[in-house]
Protein backbone atom coordinates (compact mmCIF):
# COMPACT_ATOMS: atom_id res chain seq x y z
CA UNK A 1 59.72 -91.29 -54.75
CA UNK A 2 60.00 -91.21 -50.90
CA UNK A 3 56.61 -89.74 -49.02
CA UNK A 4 56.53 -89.76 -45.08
CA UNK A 5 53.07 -89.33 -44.25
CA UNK A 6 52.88 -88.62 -39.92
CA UNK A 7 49.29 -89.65 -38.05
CA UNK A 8 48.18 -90.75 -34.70
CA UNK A 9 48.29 -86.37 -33.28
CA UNK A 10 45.52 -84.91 -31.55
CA UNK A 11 44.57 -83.35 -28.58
CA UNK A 12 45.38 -84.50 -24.91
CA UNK A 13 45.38 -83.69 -21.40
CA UNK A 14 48.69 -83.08 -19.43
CA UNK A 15 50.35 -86.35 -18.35
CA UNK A 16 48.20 -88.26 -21.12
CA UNK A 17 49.63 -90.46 -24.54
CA UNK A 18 49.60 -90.57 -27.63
CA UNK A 19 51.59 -92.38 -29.93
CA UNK A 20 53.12 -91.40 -33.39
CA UNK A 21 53.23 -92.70 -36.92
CA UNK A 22 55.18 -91.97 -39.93
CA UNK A 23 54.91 -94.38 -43.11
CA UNK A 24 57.85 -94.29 -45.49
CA UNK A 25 56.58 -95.19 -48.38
CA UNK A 26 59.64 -96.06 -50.89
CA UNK A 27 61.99 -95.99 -48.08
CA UNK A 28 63.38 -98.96 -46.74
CA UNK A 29 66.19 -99.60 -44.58
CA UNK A 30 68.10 -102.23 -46.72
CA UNK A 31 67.87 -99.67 -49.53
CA UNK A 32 68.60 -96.29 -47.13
CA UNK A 33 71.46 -97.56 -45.73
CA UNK A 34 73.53 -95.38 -43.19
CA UNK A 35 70.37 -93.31 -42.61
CA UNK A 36 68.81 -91.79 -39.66
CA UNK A 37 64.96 -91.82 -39.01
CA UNK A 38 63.71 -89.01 -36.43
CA UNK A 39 60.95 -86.86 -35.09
CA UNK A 40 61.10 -83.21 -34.98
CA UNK A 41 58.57 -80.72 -32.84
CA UNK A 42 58.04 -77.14 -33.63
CA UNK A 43 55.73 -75.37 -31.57
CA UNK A 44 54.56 -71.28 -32.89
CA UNK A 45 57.02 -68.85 -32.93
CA UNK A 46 59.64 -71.04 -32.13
CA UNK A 47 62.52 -73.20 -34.08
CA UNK A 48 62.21 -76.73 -34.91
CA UNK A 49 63.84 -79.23 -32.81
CA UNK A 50 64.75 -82.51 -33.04
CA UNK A 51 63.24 -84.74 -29.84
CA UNK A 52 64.21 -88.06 -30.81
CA UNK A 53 66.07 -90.14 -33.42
CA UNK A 54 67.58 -93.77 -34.21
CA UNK A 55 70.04 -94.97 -35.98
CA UNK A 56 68.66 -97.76 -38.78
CA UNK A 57 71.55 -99.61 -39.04
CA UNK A 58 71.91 -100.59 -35.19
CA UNK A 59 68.71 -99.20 -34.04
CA UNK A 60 70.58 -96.57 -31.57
CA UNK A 61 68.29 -94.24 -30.24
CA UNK A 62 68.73 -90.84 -29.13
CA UNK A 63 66.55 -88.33 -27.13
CA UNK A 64 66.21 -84.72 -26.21
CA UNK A 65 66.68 -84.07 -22.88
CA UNK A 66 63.70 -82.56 -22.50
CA UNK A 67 61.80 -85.89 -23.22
CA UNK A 68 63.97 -88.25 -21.98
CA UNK A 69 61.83 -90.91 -19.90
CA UNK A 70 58.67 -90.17 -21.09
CA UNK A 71 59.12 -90.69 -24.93
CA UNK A 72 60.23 -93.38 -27.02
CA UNK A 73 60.87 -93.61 -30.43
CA UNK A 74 60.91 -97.43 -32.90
CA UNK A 75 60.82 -98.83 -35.90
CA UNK A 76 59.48 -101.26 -37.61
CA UNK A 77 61.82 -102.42 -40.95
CA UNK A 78 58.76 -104.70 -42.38
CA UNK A 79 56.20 -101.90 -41.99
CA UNK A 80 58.29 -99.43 -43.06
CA UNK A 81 56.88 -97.34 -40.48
CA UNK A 82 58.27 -94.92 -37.48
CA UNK A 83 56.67 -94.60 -34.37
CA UNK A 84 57.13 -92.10 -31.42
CA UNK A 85 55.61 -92.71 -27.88
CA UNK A 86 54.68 -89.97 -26.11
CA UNK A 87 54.19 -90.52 -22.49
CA UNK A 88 53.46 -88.42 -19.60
CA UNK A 89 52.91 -85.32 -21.70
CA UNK A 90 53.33 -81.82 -20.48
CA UNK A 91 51.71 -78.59 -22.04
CA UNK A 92 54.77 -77.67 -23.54
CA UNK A 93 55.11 -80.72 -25.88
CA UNK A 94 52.49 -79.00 -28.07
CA UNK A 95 53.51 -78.32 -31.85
CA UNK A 96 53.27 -79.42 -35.56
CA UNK A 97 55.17 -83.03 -35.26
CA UNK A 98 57.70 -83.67 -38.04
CA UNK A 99 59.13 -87.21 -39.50
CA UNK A 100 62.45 -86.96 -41.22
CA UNK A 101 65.05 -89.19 -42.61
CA UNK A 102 68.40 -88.26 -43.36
CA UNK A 103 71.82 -89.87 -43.85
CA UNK A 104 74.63 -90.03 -41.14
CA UNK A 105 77.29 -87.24 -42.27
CA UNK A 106 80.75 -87.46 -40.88
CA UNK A 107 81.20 -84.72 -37.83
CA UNK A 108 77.60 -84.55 -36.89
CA UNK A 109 75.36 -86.01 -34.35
CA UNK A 110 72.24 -87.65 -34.93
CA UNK A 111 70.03 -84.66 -33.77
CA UNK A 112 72.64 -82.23 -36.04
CA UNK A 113 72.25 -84.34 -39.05
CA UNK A 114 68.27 -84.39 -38.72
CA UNK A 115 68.15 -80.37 -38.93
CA UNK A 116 70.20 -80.07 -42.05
CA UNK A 117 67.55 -79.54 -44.94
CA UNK A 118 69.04 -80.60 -48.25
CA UNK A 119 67.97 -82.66 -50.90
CA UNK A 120 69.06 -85.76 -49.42
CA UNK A 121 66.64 -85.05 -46.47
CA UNK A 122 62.89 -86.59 -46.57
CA UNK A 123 60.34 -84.60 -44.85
CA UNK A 124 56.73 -85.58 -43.56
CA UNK A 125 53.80 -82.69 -43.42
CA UNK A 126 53.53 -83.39 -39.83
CA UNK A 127 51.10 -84.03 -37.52
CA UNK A 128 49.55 -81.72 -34.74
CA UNK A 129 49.65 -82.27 -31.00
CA UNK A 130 47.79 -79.89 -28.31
CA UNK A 131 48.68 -80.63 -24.73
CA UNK A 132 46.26 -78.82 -22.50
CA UNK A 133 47.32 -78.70 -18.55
């Protein structure tokens, strides 16, 4: 059975980093094929959003625009693990951070296809970052 399991949040000051794990356990690329690995953010009160995301099959990458340049998402096929630099953080990076997998599906961008819960999507229990300014 697939399990993401997120680490590496915590609490930072303003233009600080931290850097962002997520294990798939059970999930490996050769087997997930046509699947997209991301990170998704939701801070109280508010919806969750998808900040960055790659492609496994080409490694493609794709970013919010709101953390374009300062965050950078990889991954590492022989680990089996995701990872999401944050750089440069701002107080309004805080929230519960999310690791997700989900296949491509025709019509529907990378960030699209990461917000579509179904049973074909993984989920972590996320991890929490506080950005204090």
């Amino acid at each position: 059975q697939v399990q993401l399991q997120e680490s590496g949040g915590g609490s930072v000051q303003a233009r600080g980093s931290l850097r962002l794990s997520c294990l798939a356990s059970e999930f490996t690329s050769t087997r997930y094929v046509g699947y997209y690995m991301g990170w998704l953010r939701q801070a109280p009160g508010t919806e969750r959003e998808v900040v960055a995301a790659i492609y496994l099959d080409n490694t493609n990458t794709y970013y919010a625009d709101s953390v374009k340049g300062r965050f950078t998402i990889s991954h590492d096929s022989a680990k089996n693990t995701l990872y999401l630099q944050m750089d440069n953080l701002k107080s309004e990076d805080t929230g519960r951070y999310y690791c997700a997998a989900a296949p491509a599906r025709a019509g529907m961008t990378a960030m699209q296809t990461l917000r579509v819960t179904d049973a074909r999507t993984f989920w972590g229990r996320g991890t929490q970052v506080t950005v204090s300014s």
